[in-house]
PDB file of N, CA and C in Angstrom:
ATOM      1  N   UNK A   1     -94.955  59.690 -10.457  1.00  0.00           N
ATOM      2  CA  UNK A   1     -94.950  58.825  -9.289  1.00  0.00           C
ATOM      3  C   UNK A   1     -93.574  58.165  -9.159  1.00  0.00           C
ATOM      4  N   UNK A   2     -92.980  58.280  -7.774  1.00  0.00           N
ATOM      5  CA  UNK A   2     -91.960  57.770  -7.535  1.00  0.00           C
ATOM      6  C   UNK A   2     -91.616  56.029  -7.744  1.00  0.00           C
ATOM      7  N   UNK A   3     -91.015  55.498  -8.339  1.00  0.00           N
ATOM      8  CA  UNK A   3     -91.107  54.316  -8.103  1.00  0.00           C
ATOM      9  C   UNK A   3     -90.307  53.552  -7.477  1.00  0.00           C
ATOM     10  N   UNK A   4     -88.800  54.382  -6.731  1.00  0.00           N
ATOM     11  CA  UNK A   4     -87.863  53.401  -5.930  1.00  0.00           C
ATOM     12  C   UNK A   4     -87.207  54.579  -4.869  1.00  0.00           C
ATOM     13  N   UNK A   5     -87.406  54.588  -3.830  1.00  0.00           N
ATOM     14  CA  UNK A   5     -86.671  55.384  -2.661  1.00  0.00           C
ATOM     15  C   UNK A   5     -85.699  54.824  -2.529  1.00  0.00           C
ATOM     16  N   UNK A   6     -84.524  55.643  -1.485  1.00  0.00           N
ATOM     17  CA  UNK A   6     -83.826  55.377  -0.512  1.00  0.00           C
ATOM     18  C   UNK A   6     -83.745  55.468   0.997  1.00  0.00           C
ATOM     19  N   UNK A   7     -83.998  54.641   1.387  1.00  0.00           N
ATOM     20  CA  UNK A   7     -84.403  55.296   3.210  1.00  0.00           C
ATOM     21  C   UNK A   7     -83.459  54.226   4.081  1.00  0.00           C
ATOM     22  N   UNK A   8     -83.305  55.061   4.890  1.00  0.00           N
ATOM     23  CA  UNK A   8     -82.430  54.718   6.328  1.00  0.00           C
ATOM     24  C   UNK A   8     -83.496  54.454   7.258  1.00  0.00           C
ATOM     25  N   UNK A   9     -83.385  53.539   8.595  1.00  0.00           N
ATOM     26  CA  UNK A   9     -84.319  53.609   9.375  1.00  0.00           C
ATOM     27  C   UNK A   9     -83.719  52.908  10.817  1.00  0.00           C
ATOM     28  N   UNK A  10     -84.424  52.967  11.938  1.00  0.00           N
ATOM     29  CA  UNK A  10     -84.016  52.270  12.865  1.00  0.00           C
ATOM     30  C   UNK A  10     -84.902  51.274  13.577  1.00  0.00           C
ATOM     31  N   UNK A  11     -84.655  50.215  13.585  1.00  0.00           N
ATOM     32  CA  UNK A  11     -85.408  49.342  13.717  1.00  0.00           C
ATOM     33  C   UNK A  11     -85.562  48.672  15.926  1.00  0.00           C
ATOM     34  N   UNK A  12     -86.656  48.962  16.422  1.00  0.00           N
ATOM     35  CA  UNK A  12     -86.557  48.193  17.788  1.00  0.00           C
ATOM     36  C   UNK A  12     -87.852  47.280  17.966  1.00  0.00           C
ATOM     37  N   UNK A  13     -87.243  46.632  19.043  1.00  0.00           N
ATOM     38  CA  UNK A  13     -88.786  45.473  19.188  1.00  0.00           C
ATOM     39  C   UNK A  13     -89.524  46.451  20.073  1.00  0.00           C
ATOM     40  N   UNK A  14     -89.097  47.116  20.676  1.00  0.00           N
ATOM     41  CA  UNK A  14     -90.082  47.729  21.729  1.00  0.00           C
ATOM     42  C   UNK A  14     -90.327  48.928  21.393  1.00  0.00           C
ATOM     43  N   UNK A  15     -91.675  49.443  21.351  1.00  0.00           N
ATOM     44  CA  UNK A  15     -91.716  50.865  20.947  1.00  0.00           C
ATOM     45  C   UNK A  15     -91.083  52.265  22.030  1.00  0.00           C
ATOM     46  N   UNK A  16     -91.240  51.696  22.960  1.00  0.00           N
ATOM     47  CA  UNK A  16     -90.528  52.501  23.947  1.00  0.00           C
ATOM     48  C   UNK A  16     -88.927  52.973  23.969  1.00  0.00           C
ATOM     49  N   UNK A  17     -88.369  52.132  23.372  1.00  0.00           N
ATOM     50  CA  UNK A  17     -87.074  52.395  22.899  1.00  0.00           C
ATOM     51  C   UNK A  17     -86.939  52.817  21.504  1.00  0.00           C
ATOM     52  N   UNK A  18     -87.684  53.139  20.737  1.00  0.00           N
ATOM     53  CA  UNK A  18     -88.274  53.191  19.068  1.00  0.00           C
ATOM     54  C   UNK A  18     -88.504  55.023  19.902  1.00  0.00           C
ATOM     55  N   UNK A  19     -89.401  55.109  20.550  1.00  0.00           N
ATOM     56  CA  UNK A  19     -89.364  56.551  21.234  1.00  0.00           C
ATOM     57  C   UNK A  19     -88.279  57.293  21.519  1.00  0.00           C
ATOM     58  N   UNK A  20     -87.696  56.684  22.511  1.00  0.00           N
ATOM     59  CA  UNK A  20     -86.036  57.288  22.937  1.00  0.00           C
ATOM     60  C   UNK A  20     -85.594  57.443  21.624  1.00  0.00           C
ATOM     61  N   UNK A  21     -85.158  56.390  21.195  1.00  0.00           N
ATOM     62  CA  UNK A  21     -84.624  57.165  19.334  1.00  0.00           C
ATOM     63  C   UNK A  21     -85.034  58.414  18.944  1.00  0.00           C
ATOM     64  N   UNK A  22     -86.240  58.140  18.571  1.00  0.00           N
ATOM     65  CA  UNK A  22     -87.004  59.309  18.079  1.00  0.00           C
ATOM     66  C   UNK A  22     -86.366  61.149  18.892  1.00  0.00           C
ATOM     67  N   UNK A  23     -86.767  60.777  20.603  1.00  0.00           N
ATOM     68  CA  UNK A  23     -86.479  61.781  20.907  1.00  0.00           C
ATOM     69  C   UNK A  23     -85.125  62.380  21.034  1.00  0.00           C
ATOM     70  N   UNK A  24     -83.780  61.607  20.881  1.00  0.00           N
ATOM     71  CA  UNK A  24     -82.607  61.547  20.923  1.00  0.00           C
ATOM     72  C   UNK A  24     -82.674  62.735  19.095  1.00  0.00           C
ATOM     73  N   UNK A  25     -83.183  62.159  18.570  1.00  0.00           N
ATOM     74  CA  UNK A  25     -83.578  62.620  17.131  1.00  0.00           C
ATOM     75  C   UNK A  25     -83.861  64.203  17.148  1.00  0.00           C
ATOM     76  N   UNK A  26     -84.702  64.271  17.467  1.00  0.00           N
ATOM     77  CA  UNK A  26     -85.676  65.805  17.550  1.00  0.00           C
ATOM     78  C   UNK A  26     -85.113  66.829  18.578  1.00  0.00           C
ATOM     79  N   UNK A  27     -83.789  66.148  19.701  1.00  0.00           N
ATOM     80  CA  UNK A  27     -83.342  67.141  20.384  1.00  0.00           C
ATOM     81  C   UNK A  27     -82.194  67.566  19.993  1.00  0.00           C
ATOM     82  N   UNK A  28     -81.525  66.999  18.562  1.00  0.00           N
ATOM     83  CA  UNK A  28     -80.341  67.348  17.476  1.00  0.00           C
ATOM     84  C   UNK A  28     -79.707  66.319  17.230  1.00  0.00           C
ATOM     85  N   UNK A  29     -79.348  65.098  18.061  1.00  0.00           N
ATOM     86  CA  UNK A  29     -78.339  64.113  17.854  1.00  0.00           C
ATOM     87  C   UNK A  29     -78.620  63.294  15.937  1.00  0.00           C
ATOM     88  N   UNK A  30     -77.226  63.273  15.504  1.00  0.00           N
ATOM     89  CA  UNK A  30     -77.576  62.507  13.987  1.00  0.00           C
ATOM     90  C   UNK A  30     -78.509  61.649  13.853  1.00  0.00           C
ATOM     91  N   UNK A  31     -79.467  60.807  12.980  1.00  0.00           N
ATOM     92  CA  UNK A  31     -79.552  59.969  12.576  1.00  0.00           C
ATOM     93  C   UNK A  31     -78.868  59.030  12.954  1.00  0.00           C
ATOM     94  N   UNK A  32     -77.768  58.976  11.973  1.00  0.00           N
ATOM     95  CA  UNK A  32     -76.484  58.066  11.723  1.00  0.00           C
ATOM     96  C   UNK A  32     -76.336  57.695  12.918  1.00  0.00           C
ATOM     97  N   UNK A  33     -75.909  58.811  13.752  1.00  0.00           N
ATOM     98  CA  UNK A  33     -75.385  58.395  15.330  1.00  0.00           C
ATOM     99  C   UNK A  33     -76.549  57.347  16.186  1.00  0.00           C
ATOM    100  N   UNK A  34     -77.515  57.706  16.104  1.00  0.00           N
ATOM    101  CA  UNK A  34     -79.043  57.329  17.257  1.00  0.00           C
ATOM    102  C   UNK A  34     -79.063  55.867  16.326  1.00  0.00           C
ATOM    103  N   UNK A  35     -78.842  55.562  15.124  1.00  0.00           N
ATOM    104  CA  UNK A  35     -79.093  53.966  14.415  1.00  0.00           C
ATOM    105  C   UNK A  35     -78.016  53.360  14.824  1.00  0.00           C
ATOM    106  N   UNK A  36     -76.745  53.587  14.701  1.00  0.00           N
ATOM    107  CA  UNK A  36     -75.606  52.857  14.822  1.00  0.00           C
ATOM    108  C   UNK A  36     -75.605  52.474  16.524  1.00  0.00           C
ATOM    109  N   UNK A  37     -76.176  53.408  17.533  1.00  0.00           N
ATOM    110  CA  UNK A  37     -76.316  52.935  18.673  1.00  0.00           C
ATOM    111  C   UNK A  37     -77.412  52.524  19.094  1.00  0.00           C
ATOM    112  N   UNK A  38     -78.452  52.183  18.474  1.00  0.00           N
ATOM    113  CA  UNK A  38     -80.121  51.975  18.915  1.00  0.00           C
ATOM    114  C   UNK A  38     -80.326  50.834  18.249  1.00  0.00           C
ATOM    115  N   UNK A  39     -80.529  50.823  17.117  1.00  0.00           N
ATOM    116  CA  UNK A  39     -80.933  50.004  16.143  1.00  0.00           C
ATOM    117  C   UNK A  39     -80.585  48.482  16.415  1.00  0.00           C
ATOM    118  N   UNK A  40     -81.884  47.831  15.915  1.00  0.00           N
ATOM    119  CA  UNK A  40     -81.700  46.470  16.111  1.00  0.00           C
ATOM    120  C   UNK A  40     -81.848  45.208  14.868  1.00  0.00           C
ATOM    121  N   UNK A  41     -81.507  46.268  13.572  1.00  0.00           N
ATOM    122  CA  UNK A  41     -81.157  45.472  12.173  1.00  0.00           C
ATOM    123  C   UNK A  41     -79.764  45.850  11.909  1.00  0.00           C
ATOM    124  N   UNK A  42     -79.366  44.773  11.343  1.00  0.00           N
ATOM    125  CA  UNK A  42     -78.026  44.520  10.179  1.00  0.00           C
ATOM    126  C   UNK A  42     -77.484  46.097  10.078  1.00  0.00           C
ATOM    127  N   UNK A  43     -78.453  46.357   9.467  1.00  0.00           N
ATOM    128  CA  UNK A  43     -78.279  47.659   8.980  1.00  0.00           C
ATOM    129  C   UNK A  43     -77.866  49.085   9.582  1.00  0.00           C
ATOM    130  N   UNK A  44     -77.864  48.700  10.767  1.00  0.00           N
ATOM    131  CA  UNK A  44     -76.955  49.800  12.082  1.00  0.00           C
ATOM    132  C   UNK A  44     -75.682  50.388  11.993  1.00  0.00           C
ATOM    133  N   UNK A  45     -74.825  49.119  11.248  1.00  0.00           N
ATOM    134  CA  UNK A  45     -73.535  49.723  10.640  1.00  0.00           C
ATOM    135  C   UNK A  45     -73.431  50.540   9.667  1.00  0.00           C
ATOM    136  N   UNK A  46     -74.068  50.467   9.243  1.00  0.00           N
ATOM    137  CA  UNK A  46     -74.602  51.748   8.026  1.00  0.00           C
ATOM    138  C   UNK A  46     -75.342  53.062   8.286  1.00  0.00           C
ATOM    139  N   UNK A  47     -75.619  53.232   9.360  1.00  0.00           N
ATOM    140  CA  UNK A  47     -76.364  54.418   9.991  1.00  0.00           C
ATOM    141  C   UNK A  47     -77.796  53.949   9.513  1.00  0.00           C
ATOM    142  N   UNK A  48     -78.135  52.789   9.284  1.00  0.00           N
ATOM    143  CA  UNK A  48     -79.707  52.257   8.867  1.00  0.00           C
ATOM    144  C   UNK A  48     -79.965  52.926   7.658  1.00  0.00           C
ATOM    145  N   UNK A  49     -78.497  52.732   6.587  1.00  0.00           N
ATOM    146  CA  UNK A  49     -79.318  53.031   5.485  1.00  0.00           C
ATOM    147  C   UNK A  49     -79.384  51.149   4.882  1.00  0.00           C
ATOM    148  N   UNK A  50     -80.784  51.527   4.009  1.00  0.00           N
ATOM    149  CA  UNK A  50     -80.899  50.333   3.825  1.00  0.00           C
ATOM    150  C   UNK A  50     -80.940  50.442   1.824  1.00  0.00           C
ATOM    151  N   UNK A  51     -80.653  51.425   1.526  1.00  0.00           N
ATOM    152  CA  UNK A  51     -80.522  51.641  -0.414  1.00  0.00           C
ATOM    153  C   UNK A  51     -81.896  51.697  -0.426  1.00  0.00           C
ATOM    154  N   UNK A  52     -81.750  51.612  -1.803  1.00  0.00           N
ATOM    155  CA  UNK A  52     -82.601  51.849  -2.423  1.00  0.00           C
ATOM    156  C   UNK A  52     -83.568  50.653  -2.618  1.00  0.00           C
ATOM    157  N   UNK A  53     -85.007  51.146  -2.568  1.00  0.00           N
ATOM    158  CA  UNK A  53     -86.106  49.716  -3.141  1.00  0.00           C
ATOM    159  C   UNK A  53     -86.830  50.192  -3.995  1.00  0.00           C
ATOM    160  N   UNK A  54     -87.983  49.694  -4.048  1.00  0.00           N
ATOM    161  CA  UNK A  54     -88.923  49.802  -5.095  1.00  0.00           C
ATOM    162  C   UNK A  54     -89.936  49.180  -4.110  1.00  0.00           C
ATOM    163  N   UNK A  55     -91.160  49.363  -4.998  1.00  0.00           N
ATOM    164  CA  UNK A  55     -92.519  48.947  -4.602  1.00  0.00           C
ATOM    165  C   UNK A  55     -92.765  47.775  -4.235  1.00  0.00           C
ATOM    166  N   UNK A  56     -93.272  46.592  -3.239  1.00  0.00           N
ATOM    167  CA  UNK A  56     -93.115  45.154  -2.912  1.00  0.00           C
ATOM    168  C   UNK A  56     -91.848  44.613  -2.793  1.00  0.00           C
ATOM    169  N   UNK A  57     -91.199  45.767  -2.321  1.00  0.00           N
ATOM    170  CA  UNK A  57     -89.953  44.870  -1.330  1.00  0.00           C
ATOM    171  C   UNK A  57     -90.031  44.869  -0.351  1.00  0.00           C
ATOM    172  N   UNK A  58     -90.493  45.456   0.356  1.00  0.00           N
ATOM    173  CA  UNK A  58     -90.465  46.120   1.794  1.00  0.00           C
ATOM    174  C   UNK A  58     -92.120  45.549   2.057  1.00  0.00           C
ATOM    175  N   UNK A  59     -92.271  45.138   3.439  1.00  0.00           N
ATOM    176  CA  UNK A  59     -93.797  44.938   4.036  1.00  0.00           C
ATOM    177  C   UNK A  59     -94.379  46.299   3.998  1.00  0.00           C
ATOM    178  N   UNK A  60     -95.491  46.061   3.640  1.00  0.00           N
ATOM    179  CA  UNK A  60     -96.776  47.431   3.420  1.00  0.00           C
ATOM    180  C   UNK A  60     -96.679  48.656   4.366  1.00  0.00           C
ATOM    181  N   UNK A  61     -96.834  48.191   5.505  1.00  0.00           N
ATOM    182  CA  UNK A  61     -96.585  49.440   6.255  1.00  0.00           C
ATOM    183  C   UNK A  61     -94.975  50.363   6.309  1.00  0.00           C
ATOM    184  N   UNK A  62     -94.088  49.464   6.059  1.00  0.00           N
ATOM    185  CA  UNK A  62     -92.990  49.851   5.937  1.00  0.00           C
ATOM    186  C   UNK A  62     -93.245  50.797   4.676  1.00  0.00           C
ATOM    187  N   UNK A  63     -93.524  50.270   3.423  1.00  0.00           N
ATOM    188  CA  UNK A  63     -93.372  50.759   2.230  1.00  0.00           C
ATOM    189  C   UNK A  63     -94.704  52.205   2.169  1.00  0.00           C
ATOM    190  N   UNK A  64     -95.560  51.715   2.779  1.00  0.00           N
ATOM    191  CA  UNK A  64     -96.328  52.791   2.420  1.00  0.00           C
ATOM    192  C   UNK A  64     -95.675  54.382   3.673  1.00  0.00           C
ATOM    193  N   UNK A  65     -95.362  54.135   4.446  1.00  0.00           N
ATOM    194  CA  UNK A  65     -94.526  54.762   5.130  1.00  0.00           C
ATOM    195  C   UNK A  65     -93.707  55.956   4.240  1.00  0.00           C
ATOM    196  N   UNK A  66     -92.814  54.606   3.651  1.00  0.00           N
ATOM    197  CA  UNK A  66     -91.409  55.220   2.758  1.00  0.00           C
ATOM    198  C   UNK A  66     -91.964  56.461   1.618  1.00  0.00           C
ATOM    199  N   UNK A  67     -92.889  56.064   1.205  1.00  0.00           N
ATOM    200  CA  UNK A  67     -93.369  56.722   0.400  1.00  0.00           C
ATOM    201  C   UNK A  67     -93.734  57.860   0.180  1.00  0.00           C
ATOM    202  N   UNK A  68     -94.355  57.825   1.150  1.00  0.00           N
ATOM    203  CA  UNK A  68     -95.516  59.268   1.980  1.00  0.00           C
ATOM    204  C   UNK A  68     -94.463  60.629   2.014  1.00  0.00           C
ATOM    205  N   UNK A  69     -93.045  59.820   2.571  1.00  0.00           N
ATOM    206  CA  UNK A  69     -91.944  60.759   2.721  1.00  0.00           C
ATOM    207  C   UNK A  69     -91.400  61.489   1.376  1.00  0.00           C
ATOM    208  N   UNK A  70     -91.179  63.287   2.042  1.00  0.00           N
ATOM    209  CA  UNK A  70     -90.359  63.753   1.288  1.00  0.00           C
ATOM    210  C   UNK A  70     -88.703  63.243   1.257  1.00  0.00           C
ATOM    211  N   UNK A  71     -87.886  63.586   0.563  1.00  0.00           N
ATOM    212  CA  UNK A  71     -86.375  63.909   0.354  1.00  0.00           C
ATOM    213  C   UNK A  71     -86.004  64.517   1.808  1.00  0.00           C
ATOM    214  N   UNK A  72     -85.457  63.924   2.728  1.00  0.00           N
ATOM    215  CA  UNK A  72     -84.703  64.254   3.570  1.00  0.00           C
ATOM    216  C   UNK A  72     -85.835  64.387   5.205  1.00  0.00           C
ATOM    217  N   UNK A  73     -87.171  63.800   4.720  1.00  0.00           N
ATOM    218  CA  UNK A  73     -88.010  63.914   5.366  1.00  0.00           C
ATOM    219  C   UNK A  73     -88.169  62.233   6.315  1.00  0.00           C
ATOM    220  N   UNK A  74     -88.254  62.859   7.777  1.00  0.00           N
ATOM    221  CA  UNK A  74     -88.519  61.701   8.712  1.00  0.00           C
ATOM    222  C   UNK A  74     -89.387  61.624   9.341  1.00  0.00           C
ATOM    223  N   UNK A  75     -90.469  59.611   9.676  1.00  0.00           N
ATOM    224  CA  UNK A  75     -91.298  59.684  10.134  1.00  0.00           C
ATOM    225  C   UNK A  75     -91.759  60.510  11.606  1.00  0.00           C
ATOM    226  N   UNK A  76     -92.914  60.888  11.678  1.00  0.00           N
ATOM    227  CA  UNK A  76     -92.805  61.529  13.085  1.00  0.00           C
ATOM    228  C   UNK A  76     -92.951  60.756  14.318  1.00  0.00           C
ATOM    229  N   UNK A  77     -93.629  59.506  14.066  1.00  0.00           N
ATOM    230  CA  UNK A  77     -93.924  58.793  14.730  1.00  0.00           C
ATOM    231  C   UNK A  77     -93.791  57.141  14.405  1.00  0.00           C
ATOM    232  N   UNK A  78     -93.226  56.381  15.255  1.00  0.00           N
ATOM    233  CA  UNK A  78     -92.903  54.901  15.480  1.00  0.00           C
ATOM    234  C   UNK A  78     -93.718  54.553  14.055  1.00  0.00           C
ATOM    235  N   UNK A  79     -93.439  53.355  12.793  1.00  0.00           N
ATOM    236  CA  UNK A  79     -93.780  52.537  12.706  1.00  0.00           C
ATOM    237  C   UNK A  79     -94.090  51.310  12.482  1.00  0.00           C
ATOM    238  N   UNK A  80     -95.313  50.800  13.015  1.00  0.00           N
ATOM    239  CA  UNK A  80     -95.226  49.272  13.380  1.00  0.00           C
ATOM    240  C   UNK A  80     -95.704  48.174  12.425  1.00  0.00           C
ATOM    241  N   UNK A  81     -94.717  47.278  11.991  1.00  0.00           N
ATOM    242  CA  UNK A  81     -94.518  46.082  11.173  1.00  0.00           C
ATOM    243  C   UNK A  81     -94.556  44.613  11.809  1.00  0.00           C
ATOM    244  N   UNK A  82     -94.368  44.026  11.521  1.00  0.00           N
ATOM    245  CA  UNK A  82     -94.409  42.567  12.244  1.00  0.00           C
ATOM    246  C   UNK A  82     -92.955  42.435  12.649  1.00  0.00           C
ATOM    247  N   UNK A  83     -91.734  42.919  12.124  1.00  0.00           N
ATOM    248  CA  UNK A  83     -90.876  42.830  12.360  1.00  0.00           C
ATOM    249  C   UNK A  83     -90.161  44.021  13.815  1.00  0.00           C
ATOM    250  N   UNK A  84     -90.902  45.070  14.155  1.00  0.00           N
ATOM    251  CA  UNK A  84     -91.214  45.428  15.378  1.00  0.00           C
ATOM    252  C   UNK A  84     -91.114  47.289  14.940  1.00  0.00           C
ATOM    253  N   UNK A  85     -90.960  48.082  15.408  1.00  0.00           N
ATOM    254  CA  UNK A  85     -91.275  49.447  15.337  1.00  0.00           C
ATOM    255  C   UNK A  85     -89.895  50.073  14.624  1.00  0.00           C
ATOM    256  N   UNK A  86     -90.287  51.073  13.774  1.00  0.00           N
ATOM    257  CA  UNK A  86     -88.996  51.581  12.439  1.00  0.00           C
ATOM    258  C   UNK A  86     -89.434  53.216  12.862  1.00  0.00           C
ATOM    259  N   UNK A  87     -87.909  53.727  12.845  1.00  0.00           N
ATOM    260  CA  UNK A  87     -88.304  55.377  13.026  1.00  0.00           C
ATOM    261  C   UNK A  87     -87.627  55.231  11.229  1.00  0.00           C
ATOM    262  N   UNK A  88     -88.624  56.225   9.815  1.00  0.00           N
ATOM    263  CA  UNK A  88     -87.339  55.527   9.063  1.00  0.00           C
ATOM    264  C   UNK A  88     -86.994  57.182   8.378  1.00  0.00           C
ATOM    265  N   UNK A  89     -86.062  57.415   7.779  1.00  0.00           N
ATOM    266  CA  UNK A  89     -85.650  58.431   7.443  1.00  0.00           C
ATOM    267  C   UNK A  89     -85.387  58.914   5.551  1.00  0.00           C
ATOM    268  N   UNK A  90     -86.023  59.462   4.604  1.00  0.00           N
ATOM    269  CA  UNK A  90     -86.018  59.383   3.605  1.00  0.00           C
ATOM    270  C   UNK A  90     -85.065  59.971   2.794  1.00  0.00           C
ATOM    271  N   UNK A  91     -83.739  59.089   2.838  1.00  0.00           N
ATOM    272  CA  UNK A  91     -82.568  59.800   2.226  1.00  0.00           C
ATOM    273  C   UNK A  91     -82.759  60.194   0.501  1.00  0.00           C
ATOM    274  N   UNK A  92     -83.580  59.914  -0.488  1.00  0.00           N
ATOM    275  CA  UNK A  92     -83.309  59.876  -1.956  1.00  0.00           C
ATOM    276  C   UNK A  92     -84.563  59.588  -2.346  1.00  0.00           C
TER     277      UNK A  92
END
């Protein structure tokens, strides 16, 4: 069992724009590129990587999310935290 990922992600309040990401995503554009211009955490300058965590750092849905993911594997669909909708991407 894994006990600390690395994931990138992009963070919006509105899921509708959490979508556009997504689909900007799936029609070839980077990651890197779609966070640094979408994204609405800190972490945008970084292409939404956010390092590495471990288990109870991250809110539940976030973390159970992270998890689920393979190595290089991204969510398919928006998800939603209190802090607002994460497309997130599983770098490590």
């Amino acid at each position: 069992m894994t006990d600390k990922v690395r994931c990138s992600h992009i963070l919006c309040q509105k899921q509708s724009r959490c979508l556009e990401a997504l689909e900007r995503i799936n029609k070839g554009e980077s990651f890197n590129k779609v966070a640094m211009e979408m994204s609405e955490c800190p972490s945008r300058k970084r292409g939404g990587d956010l390092g590495f965590f471990g288990r109870r750092q991250m809110v539940r849905e976030f973390e159970d999310a992270s998890f689920k993911l393979n190595i290089g594997e991204m969510t398919k669909e928006p998800v939603r935290t209190q802090f607002g909708y994460h497309i997130i991407l599983r770098t490590a």
